[in-house]
N, C-alpha and C. Protein backbone atom coordinates (compact mmCIF):
# COMPACT_ATOMS: atom_id res chain seq x y z
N UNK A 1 0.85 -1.18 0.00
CA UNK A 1 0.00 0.00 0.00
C UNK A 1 0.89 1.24 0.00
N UNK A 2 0.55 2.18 -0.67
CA UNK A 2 1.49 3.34 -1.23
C UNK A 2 0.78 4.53 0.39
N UNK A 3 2.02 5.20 0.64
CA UNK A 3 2.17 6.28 1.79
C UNK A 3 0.90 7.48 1.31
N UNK A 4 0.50 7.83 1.94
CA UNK A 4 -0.20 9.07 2.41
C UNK A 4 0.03 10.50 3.27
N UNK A 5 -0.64 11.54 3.29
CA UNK A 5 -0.25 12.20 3.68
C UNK A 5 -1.40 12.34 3.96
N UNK A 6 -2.09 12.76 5.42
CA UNK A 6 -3.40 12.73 6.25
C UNK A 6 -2.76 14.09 7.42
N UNK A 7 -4.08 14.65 7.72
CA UNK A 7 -4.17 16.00 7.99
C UNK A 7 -5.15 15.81 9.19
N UNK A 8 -5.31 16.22 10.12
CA UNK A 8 -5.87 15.63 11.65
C UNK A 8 -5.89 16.85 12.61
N UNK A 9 -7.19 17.21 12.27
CA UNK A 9 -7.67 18.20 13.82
C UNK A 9 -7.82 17.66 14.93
N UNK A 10 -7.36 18.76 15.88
CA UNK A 10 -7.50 18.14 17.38
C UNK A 10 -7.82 18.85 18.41
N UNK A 11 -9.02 18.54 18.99
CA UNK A 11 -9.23 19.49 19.99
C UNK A 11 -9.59 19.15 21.45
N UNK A 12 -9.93 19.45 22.28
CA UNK A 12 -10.14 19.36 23.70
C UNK A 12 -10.80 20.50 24.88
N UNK A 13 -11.51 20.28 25.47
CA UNK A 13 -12.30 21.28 26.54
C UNK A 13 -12.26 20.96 27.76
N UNK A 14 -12.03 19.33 27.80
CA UNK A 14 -12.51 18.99 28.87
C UNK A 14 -11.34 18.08 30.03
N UNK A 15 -11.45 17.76 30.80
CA UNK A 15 -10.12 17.04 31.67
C UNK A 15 -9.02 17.28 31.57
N UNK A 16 -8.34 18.60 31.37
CA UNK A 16 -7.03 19.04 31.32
C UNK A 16 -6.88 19.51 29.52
N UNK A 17 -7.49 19.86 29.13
CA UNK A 17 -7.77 20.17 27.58
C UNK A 17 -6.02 19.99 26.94
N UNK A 18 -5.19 20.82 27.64
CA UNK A 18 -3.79 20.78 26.94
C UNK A 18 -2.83 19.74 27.35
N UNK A 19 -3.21 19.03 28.66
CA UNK A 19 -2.78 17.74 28.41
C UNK A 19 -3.01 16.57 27.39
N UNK A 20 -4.61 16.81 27.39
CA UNK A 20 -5.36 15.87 26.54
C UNK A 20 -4.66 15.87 24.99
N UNK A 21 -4.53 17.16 24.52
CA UNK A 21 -4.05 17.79 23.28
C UNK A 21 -2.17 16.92 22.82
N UNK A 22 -1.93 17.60 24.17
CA UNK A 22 -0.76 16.77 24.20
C UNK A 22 -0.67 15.38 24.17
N UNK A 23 -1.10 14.56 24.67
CA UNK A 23 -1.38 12.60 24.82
C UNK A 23 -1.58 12.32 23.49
N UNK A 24 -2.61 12.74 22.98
CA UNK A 24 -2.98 12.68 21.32
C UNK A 24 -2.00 12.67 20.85
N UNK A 25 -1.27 13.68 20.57
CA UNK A 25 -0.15 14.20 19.66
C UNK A 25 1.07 13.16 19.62
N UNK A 26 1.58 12.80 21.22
CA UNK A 26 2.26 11.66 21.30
C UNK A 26 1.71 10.41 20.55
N UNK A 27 0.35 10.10 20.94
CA UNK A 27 -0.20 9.17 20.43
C UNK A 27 -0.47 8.59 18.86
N UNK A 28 -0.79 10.15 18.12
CA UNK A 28 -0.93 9.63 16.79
C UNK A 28 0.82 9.00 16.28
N UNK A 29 1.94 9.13 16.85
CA UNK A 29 2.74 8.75 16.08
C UNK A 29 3.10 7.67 16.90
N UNK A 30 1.95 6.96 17.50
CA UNK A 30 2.60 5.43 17.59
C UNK A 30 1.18 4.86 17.22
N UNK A 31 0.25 4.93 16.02
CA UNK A 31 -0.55 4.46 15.41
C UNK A 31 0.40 3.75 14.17
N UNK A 32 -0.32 2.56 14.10
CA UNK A 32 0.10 1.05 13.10
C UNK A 32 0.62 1.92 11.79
N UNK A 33 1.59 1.52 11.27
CA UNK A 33 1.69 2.00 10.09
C UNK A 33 1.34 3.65 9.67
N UNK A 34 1.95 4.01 10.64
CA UNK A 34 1.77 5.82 10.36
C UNK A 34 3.03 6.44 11.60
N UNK A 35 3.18 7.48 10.61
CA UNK A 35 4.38 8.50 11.78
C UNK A 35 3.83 9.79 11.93
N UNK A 36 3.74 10.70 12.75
CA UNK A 36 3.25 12.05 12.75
C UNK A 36 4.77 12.99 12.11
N UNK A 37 4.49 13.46 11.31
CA UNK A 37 5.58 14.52 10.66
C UNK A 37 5.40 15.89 10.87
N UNK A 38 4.58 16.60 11.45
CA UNK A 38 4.29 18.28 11.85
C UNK A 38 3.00 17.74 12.80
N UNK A 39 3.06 18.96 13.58
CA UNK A 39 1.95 19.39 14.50
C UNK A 39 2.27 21.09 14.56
N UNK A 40 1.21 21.48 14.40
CA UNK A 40 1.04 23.31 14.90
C UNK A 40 1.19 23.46 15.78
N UNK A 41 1.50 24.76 16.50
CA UNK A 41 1.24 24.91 18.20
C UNK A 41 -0.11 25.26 18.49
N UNK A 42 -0.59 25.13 19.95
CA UNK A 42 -1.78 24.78 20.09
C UNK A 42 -2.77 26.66 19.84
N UNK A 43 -3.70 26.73 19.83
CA UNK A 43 -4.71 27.50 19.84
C UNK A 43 -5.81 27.29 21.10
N UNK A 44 -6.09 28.46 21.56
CA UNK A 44 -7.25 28.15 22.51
C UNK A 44 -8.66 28.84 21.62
N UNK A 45 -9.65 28.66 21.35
CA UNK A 45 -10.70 28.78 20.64
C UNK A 45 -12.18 28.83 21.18
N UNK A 46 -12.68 29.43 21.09
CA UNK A 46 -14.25 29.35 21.55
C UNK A 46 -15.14 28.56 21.30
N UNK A 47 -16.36 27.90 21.93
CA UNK A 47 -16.43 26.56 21.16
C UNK A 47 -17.49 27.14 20.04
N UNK A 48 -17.65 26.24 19.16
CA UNK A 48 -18.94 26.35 18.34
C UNK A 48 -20.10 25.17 18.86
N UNK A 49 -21.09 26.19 18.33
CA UNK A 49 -22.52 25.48 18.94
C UNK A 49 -22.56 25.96 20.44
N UNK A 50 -22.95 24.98 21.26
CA UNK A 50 -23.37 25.77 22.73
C UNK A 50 -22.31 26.21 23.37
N UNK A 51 -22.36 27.87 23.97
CA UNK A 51 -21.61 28.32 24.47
C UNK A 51 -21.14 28.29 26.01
N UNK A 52 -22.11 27.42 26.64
CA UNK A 52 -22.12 27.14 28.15
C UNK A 52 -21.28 25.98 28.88
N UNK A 53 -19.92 26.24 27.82
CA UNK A 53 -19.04 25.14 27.88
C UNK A 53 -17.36 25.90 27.77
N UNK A 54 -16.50 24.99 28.43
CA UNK A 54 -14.90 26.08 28.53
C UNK A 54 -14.58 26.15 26.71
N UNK A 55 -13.53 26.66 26.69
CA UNK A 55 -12.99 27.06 25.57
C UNK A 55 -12.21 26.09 25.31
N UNK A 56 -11.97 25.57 23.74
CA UNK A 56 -10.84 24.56 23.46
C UNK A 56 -9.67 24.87 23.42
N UNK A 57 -9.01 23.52 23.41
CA UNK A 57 -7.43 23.48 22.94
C UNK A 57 -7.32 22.88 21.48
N UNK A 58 -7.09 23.68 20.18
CA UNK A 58 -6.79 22.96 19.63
C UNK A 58 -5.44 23.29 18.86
N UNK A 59 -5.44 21.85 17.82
CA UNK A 59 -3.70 22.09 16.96
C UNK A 59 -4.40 20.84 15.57
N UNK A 60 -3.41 20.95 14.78
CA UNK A 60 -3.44 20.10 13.63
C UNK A 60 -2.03 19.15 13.76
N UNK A 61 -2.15 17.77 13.26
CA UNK A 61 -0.92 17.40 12.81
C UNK A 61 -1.22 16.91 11.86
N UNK A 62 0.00 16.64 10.73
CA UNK A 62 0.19 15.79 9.65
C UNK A 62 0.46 14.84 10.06
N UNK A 63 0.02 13.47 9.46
CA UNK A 63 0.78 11.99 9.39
C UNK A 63 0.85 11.53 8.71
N UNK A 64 2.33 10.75 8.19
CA UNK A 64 2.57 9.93 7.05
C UNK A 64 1.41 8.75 7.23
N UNK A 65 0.91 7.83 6.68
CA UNK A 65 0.47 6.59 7.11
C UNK A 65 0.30 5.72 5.75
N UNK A 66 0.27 4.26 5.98
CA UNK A 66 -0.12 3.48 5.00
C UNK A 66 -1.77 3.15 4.78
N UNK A 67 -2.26 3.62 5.95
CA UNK A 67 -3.40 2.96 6.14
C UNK A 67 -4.57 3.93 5.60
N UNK A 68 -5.80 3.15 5.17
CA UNK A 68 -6.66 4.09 4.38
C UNK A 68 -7.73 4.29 4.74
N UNK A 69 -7.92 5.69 4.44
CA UNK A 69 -8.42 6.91 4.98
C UNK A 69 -9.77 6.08 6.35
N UNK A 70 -10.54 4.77 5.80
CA UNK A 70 -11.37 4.05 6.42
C UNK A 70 -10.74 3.65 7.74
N UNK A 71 -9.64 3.55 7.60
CA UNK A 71 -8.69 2.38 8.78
C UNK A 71 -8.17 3.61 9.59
N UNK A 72 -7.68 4.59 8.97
CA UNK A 72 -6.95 5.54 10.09
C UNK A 72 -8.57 6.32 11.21
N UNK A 73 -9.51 6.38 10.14
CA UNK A 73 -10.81 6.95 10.91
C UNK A 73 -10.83 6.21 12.03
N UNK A 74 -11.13 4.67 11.74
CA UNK A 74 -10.93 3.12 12.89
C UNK A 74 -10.05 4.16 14.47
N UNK A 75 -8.54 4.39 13.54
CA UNK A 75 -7.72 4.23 14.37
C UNK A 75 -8.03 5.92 15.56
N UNK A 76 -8.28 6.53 14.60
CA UNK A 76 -8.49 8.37 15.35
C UNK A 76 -9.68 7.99 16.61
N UNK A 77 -10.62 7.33 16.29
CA UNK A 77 -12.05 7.00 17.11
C UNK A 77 -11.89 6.21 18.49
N UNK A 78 -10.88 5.20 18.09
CA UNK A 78 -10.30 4.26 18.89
C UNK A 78 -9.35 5.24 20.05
N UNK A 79 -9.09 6.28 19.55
CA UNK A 79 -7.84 6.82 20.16
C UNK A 79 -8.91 7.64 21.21
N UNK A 80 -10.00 8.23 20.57
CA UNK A 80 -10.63 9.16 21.34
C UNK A 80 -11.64 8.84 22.54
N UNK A 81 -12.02 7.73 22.29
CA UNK A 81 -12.37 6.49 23.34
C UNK A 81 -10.97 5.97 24.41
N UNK A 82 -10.49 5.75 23.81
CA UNK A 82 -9.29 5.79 25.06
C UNK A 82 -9.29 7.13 25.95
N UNK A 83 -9.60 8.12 25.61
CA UNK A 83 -9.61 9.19 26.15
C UNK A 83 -10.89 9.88 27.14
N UNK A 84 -11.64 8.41 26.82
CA UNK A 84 -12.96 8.46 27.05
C UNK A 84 -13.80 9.82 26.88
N UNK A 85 -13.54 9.93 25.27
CA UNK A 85 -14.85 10.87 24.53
C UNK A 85 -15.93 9.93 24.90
N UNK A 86 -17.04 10.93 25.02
CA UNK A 86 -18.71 10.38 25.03
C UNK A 86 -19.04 11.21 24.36
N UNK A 87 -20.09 11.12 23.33
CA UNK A 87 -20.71 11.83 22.73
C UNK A 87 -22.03 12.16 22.99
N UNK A 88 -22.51 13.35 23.69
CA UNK A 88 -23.86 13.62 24.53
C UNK A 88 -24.41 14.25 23.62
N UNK A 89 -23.75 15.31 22.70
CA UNK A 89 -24.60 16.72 22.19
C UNK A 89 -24.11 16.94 21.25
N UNK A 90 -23.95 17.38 19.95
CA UNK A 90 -23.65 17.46 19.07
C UNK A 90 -22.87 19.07 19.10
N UNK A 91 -21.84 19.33 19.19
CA UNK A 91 -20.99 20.14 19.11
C UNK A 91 -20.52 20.52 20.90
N UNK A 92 -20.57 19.32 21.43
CA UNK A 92 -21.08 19.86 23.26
C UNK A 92 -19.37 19.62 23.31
N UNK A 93 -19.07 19.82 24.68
CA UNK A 93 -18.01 19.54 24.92
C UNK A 93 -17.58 17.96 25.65
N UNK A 94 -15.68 17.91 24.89
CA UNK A 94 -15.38 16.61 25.01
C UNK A 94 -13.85 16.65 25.33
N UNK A 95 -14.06 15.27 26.19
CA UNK A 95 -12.02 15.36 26.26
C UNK A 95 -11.35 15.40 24.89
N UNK A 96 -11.49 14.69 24.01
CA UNK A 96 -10.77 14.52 22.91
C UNK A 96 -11.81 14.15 21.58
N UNK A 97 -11.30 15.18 20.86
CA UNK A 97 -12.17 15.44 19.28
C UNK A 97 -10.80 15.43 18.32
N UNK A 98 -10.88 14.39 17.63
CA UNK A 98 -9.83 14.19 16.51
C UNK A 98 -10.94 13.84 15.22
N UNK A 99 -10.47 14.99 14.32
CA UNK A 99 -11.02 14.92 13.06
C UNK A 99 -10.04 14.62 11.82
N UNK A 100 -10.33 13.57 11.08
CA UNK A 100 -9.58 13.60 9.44
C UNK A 100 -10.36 14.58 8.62
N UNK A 101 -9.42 15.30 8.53
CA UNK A 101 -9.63 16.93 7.72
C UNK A 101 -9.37 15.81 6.27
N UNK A 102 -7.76 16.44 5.76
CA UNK A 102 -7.73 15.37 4.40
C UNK A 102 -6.67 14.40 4.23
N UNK A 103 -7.03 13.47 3.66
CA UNK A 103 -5.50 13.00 2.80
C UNK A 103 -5.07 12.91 1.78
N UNK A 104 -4.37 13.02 1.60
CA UNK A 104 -3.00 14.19 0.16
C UNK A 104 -4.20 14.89 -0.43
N UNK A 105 -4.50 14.63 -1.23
CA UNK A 105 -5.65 15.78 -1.80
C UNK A 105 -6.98 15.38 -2.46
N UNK A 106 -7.09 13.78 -2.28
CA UNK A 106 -8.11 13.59 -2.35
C UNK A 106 -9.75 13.78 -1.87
N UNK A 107 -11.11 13.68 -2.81
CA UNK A 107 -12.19 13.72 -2.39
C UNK A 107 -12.71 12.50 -2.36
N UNK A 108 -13.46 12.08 -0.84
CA UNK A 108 -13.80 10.72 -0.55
C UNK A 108 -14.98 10.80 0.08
N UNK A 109 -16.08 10.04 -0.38
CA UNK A 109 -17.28 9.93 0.38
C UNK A 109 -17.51 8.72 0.41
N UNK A 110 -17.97 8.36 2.06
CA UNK A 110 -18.62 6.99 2.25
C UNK A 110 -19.11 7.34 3.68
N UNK A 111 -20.08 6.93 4.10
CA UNK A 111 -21.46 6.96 4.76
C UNK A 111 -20.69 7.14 6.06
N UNK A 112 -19.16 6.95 6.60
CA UNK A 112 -18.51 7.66 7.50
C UNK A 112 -17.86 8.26 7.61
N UNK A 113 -17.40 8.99 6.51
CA UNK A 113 -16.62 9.95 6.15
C UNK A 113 -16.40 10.66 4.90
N UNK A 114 -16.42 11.70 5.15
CA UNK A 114 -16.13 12.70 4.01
C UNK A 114 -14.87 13.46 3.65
N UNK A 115 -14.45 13.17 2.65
CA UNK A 115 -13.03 14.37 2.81
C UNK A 115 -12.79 14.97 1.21
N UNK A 116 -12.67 16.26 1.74
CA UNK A 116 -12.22 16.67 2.78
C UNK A 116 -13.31 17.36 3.68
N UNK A 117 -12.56 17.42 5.54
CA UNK A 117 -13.67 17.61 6.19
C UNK A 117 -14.75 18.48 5.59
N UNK A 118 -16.01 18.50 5.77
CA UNK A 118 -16.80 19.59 4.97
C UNK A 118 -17.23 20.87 5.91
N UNK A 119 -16.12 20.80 7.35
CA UNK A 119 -16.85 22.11 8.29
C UNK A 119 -15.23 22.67 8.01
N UNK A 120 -14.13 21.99 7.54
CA UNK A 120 -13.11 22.65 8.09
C UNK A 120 -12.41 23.87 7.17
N UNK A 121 -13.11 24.18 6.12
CA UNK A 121 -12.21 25.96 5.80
C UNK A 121 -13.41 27.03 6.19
N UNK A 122 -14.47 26.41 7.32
CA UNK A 122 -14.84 27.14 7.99
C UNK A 122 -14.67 27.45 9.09
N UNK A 123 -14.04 26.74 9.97
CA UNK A 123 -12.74 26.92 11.32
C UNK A 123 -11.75 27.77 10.72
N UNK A 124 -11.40 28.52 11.99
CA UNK A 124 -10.73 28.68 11.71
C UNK A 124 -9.46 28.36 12.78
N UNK A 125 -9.96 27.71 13.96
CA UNK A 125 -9.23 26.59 14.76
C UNK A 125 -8.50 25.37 13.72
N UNK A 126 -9.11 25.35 12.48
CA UNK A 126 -8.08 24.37 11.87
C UNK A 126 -7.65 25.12 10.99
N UNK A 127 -8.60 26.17 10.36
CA UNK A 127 -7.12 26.86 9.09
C UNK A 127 -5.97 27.38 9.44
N UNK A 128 -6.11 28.00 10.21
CA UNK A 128 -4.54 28.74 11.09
C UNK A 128 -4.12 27.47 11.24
N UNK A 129 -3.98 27.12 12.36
CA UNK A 129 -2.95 26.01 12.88
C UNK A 129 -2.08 24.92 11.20
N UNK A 130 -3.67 24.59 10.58
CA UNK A 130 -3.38 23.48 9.33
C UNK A 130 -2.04 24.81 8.53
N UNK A 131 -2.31 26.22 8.30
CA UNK A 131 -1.65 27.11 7.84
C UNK A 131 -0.14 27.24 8.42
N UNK A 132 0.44 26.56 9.53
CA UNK A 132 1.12 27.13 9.93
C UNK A 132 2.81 25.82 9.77
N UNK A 133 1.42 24.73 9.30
CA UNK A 133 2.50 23.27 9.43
C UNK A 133 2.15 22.69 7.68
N UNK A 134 1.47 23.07 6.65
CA UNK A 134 1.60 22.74 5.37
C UNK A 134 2.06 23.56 4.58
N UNK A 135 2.71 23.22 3.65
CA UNK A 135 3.59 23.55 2.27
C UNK A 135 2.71 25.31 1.93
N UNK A 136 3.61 25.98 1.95
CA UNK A 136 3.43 27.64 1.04
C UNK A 136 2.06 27.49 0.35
N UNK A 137 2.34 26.33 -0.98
CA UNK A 137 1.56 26.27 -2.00
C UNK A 137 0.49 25.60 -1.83
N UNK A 138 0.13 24.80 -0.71
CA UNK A 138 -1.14 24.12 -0.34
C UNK A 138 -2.31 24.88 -0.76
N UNK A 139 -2.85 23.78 -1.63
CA UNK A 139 -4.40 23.96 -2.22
C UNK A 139 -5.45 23.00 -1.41
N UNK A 140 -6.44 23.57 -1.64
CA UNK A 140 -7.61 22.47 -0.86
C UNK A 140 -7.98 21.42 -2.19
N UNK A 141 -8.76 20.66 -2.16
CA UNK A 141 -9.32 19.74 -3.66
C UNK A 141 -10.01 20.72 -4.76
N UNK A 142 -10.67 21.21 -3.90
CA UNK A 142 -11.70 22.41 -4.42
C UNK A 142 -10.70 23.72 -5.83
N UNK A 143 -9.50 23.89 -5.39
CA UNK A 143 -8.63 24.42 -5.75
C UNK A 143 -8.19 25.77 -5.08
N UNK A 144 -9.00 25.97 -4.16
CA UNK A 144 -8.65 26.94 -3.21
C UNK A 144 -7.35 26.64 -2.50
N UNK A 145 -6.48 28.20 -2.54
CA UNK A 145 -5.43 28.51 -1.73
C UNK A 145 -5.66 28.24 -0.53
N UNK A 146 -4.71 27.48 0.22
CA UNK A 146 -4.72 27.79 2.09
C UNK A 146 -4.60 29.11 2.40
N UNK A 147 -3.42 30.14 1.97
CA UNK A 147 -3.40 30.76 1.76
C UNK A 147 -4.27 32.03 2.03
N UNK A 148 -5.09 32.00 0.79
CA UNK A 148 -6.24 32.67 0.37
C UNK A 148 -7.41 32.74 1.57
N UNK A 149 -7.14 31.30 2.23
CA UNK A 149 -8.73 31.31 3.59
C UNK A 149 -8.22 31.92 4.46
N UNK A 150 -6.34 31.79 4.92
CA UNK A 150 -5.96 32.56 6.00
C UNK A 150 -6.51 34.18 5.82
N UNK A 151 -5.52 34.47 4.88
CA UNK A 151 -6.40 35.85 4.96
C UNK A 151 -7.52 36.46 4.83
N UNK A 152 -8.51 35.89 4.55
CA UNK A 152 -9.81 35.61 4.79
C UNK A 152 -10.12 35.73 6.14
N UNK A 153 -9.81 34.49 6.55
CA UNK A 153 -10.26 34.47 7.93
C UNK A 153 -9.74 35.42 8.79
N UNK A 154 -8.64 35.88 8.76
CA UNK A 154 -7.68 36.56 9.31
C UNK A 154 -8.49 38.27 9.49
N UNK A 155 -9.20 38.55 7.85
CA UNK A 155 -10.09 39.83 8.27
C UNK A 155 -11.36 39.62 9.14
N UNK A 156 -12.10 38.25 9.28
CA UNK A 156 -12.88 37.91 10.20
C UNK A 156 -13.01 38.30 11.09
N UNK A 157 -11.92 37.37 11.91
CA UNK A 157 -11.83 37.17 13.06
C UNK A 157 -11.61 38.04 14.06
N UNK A 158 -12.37 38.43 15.24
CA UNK A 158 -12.42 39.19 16.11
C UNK A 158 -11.29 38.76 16.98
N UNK A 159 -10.48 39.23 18.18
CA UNK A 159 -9.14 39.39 18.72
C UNK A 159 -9.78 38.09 19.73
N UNK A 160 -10.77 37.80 20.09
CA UNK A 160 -10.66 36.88 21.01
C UNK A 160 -11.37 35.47 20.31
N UNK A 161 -11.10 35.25 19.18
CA UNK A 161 -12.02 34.01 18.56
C UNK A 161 -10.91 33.06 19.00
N UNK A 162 -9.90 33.36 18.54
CA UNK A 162 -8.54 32.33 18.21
C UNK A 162 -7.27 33.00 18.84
N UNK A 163 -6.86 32.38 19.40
CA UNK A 163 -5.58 32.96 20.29
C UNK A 163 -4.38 31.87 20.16
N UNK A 164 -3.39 31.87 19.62
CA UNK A 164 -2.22 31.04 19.71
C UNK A 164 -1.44 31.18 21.15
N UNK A 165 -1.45 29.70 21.21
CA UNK A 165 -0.81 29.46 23.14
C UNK A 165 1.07 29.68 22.87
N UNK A 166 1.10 30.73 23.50
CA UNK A 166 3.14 30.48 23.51
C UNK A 166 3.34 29.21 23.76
N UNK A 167 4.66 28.79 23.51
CA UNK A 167 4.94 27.37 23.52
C UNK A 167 5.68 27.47 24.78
């Protein structure tokens, strides 16, 4: 099976949010047949959907992997259950939310996944961070610049949406 390049949001609110953030990060690069090659530094973010919940931690990493796009989903879900995600509410808060944004640049639909994610060049908890650890020239499938959404988003965004954590 030929290498990949897979793209992985990550976020957290709940039980130590930047520990949690952190465990992940260690974690995706001891998943079967995959290495983590970049991670962003983290972001703290406001949540979306109900607001009666703390603020996240999030970051992006890249990972090489062999495994496809079906099997690494397996593996991200598996990881977030270890972390004991529950899923109560639909955008509610959770220890650990790992999303497959994309891999290399393909478009993939099947009844558990879509890629590329279809909420994520509307974050901007993942465009910054994804902006800060992929290639200059990164395009989305669509043919949109990364680029192009940063600064986009960048006129958006109000001073307290997205905040980058010093390292």
């Amino acid at each position: 099976m030929s290498e990949s390049l897979a793209w992985i949001g990550i976020g957290s609110n709940l039980d130590s949010p930047h520990e949690q953030v952190q465990c992940a990060l260690e974690e995706l690069d001891r998943l079967p047949l995959t290495q983590r090659v970049a991670a962003s530094r983290r972001y703290i973010s406001r949540p979306i959907g109900p607001q009666d919940q703390p603020d996240f931690v999030n970051a992006v990493a890249a990972l090489r992997t062999r495994l496809t796009p079906l099997a690494l989903l397996d593996q991200l879900q598996a990881l977030e259950q270890r972390h004991r995600r529950v899923r109560k509410q639909h955008w509610g808060p959770r220890t650990l939310d790992l999303d497959l944004l994309m891999v290399d640049n393909q478009q993939y639909s099947h009844p558990r996944l879509l890629l590329p994610h279809p909420e994520m060049t509307k974050r901007a908890f993942v465009i910054l961070p994804l902006a800060e650890i992929a290639p200059d020239d990164f395009t989305l499938p669509d043919g949109r610049r990364l680029a192009t959404l940063v600064e986009q988003l960048a006129r958006e965004l109000a001073d307290d949406d997205l905040r980058p954590i010093s390292a």
